[in-house]
N, C-alpha and C. Protein backbone atom coordinates (compact mmCIF):
# COMPACT_ATOMS: atom_id res chain seq x y z
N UNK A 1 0.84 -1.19 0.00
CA UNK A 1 0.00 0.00 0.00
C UNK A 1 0.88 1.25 0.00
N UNK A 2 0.80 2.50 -0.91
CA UNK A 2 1.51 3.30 -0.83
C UNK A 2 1.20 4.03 0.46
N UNK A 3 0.02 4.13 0.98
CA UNK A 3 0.02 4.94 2.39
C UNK A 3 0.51 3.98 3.26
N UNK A 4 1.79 3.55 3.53
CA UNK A 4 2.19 2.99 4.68
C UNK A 4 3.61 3.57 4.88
N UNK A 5 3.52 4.08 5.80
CA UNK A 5 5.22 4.74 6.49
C UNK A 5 6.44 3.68 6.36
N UNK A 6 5.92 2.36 6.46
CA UNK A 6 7.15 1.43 6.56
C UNK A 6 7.14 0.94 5.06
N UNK A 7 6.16 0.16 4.46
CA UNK A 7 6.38 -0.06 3.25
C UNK A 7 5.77 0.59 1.91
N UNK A 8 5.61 1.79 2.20
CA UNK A 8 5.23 2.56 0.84
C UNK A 8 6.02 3.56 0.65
N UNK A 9 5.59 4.78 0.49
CA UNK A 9 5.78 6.04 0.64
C UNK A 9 5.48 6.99 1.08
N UNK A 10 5.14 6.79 2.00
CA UNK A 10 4.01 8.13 2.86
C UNK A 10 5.10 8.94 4.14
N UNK A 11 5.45 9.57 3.86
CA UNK A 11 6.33 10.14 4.65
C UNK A 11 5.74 11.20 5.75
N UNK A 12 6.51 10.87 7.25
CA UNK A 12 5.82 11.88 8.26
C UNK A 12 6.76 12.91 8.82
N UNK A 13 6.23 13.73 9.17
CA UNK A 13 6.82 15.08 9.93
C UNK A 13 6.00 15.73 11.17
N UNK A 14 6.81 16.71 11.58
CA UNK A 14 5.97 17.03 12.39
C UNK A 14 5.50 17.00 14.05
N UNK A 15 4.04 16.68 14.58
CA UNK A 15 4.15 16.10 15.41
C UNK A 15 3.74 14.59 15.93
N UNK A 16 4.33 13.75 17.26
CA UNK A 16 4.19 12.57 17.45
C UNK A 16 3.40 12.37 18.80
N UNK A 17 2.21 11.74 18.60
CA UNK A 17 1.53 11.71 19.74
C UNK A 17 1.49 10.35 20.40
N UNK A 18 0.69 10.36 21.37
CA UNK A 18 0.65 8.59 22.38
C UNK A 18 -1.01 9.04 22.32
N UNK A 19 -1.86 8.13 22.30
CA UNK A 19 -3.14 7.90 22.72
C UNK A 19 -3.81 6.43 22.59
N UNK A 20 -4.88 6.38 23.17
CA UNK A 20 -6.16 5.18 23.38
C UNK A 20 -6.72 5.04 21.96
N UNK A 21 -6.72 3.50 21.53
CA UNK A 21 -7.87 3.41 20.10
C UNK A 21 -9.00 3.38 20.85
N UNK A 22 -9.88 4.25 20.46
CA UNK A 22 -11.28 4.09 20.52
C UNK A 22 -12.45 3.46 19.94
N UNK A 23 -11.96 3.89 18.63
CA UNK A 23 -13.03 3.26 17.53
C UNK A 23 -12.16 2.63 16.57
N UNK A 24 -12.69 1.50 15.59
CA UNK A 24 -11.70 0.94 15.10
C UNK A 24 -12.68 0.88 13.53
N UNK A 25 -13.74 0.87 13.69
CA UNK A 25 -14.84 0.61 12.64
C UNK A 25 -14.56 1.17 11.00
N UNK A 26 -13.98 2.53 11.06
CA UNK A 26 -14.06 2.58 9.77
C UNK A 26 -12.38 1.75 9.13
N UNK A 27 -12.96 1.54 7.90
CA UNK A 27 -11.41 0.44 7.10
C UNK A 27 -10.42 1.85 7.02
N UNK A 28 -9.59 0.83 7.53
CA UNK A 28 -8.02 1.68 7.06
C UNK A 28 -8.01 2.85 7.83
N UNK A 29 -9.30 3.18 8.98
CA UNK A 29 -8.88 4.23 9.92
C UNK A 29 -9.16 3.75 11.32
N UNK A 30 -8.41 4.11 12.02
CA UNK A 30 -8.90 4.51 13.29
C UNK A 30 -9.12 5.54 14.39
N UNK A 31 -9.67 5.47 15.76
CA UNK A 31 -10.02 6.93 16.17
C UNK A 31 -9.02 6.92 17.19
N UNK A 32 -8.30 7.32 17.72
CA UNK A 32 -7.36 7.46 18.52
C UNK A 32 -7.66 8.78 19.82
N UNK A 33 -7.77 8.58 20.85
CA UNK A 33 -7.89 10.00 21.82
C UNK A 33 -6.59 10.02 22.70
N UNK A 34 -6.70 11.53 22.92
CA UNK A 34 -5.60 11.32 23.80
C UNK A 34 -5.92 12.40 25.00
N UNK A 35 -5.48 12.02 25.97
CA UNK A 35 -5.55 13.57 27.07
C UNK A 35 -4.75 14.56 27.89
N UNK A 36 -5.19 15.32 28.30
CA UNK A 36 -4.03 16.24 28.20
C UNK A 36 -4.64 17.38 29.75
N UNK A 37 -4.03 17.87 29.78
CA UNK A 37 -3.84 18.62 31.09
C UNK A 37 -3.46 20.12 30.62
N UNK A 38 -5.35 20.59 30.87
CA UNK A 38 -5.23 22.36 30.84
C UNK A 38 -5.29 23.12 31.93
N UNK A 39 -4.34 24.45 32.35
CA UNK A 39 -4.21 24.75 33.11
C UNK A 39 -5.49 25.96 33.49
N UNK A 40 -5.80 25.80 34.51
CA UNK A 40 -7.56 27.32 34.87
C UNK A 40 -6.57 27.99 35.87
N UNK A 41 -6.39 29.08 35.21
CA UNK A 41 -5.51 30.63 35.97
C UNK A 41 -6.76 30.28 37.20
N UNK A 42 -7.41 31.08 36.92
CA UNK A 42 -8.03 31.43 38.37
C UNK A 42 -8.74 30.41 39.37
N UNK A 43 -8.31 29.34 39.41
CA UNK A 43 -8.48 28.08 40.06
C UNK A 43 -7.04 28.12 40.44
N UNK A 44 -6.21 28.15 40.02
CA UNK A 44 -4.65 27.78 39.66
C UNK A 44 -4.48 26.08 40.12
N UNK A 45 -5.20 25.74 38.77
CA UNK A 45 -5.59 24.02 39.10
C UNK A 45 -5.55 23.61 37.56
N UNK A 46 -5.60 22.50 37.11
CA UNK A 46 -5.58 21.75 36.10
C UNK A 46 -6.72 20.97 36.07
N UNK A 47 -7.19 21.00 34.60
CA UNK A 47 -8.40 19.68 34.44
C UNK A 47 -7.99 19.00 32.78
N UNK A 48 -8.72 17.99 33.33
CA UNK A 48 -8.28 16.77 32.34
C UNK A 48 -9.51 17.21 30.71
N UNK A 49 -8.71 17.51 29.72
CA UNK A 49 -9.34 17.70 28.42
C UNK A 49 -8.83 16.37 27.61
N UNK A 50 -10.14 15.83 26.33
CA UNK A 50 -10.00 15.02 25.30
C UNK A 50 -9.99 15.53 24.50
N UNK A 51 -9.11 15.08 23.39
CA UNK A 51 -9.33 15.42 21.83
C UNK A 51 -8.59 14.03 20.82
N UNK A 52 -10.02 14.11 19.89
CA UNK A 52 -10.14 12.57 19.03
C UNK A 52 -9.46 13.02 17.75
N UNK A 53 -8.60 12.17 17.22
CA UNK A 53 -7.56 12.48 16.14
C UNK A 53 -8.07 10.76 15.13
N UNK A 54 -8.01 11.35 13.75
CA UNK A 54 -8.57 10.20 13.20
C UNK A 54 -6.88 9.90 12.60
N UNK A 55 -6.69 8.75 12.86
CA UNK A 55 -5.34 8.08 12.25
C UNK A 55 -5.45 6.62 11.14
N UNK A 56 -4.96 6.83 10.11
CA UNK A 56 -4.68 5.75 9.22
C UNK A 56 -3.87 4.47 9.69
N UNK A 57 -4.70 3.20 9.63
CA UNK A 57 -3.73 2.44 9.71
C UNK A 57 -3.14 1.20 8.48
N UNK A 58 -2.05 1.17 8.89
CA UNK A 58 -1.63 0.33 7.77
C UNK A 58 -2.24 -1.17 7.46
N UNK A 59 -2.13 -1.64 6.56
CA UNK A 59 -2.74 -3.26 6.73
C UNK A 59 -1.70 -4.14 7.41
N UNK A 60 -0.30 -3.95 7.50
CA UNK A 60 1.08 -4.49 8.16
C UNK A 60 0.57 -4.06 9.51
N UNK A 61 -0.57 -3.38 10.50
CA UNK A 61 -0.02 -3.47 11.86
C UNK A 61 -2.01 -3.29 12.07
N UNK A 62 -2.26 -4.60 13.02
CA UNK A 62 -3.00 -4.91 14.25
C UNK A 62 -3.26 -4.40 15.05
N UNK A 63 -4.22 -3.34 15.29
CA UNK A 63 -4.89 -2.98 16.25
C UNK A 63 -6.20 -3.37 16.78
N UNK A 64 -6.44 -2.84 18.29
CA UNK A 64 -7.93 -3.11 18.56
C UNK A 64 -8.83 -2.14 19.80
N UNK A 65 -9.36 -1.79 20.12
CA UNK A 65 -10.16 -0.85 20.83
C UNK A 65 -9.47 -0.74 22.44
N UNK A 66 -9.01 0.13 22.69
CA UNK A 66 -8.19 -0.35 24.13
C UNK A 66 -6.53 0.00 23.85
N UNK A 67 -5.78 -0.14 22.61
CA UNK A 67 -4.50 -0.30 22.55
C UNK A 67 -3.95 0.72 22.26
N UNK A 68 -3.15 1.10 23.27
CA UNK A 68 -1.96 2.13 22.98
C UNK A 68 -1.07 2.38 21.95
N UNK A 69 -1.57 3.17 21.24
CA UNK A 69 -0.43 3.93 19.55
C UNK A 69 -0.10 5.07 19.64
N UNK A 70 0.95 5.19 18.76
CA UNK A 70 1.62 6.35 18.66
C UNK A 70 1.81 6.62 17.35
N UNK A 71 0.82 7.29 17.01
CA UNK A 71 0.45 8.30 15.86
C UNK A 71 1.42 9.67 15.11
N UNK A 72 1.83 9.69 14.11
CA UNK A 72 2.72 10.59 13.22
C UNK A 72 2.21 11.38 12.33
N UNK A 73 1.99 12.82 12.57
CA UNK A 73 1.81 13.68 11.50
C UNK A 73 1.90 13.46 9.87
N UNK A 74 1.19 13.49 9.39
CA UNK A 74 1.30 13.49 7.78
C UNK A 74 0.68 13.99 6.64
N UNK A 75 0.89 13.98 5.48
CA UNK A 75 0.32 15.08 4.65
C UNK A 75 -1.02 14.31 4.92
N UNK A 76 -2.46 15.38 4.11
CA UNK A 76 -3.89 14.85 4.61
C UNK A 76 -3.89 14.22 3.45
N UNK A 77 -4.49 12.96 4.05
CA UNK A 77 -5.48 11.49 3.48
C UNK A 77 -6.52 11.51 2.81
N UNK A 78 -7.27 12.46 3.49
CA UNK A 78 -8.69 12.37 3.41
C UNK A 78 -9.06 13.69 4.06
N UNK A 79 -10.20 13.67 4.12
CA UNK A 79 -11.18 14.92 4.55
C UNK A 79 -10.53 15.19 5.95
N UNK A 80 -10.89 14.20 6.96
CA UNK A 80 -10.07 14.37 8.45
C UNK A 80 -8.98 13.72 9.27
N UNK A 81 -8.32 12.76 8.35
CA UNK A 81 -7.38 11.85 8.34
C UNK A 81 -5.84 12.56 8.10
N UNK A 82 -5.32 13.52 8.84
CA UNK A 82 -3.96 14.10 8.53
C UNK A 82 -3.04 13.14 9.81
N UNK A 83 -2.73 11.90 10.41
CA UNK A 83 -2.07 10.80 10.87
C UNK A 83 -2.19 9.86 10.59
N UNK A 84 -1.00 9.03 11.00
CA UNK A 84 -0.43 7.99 10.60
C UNK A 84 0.11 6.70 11.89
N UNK A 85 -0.81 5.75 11.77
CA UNK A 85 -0.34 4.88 13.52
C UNK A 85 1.42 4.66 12.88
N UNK A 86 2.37 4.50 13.93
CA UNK A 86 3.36 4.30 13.52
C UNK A 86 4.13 3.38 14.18
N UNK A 87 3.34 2.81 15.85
CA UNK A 87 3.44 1.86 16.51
C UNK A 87 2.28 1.76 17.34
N UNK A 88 2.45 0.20 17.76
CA UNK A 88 0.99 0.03 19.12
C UNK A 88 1.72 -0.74 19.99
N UNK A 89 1.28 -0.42 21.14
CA UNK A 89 1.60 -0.87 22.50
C UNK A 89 0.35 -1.52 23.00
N UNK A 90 0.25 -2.75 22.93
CA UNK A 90 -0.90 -3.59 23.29
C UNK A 90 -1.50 -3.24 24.98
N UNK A 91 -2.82 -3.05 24.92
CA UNK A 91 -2.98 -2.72 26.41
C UNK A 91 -2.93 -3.28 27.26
């Protein structure tokens, strides 16, 4: 497949994230979240924010709902598909 980082040509830049598969349903994508820690000035406290990143995966790598990946910036795919899984860490 040419969209595969290891055996095609799809080259990444950019930035590299860690998050949870969520959804696995659509082919050749998956939903990946990750969370993150925003700071409230006038609390001077932190709360926990989500944000869902749709990532391509290759047909060379196995995922499933639950498993830890680490997702790579890349030119856009598709309409909302600008990542790339680039490893998984089984949960």
């Amino acid at each position: 497949e040419d969209d595969c980082p290891f055996h095609g040509t799809l080259p990444v830049r950019g930035q590299v994230i860690t998050g949870k598969v969520v959804s696995e349903k659509m082919k050749g994508t998956v939903v990946v979240e990750r969370e993150y820690l925003h700071f409230i000035r006038k609390y001077d406290r932190y709360e926990k924010r989500s944000s869902k990143i749709h990532a391509h995966i290759a047909p060379c790598l196995h995922v499933k709902v639950g498993d830890e990946v680490k997702v790579a910036e890349c030119r856009p795919l598709n309409k909302t598909t600008h990542f790339v899984v680039v490893e998984v860490k089984s949960a």
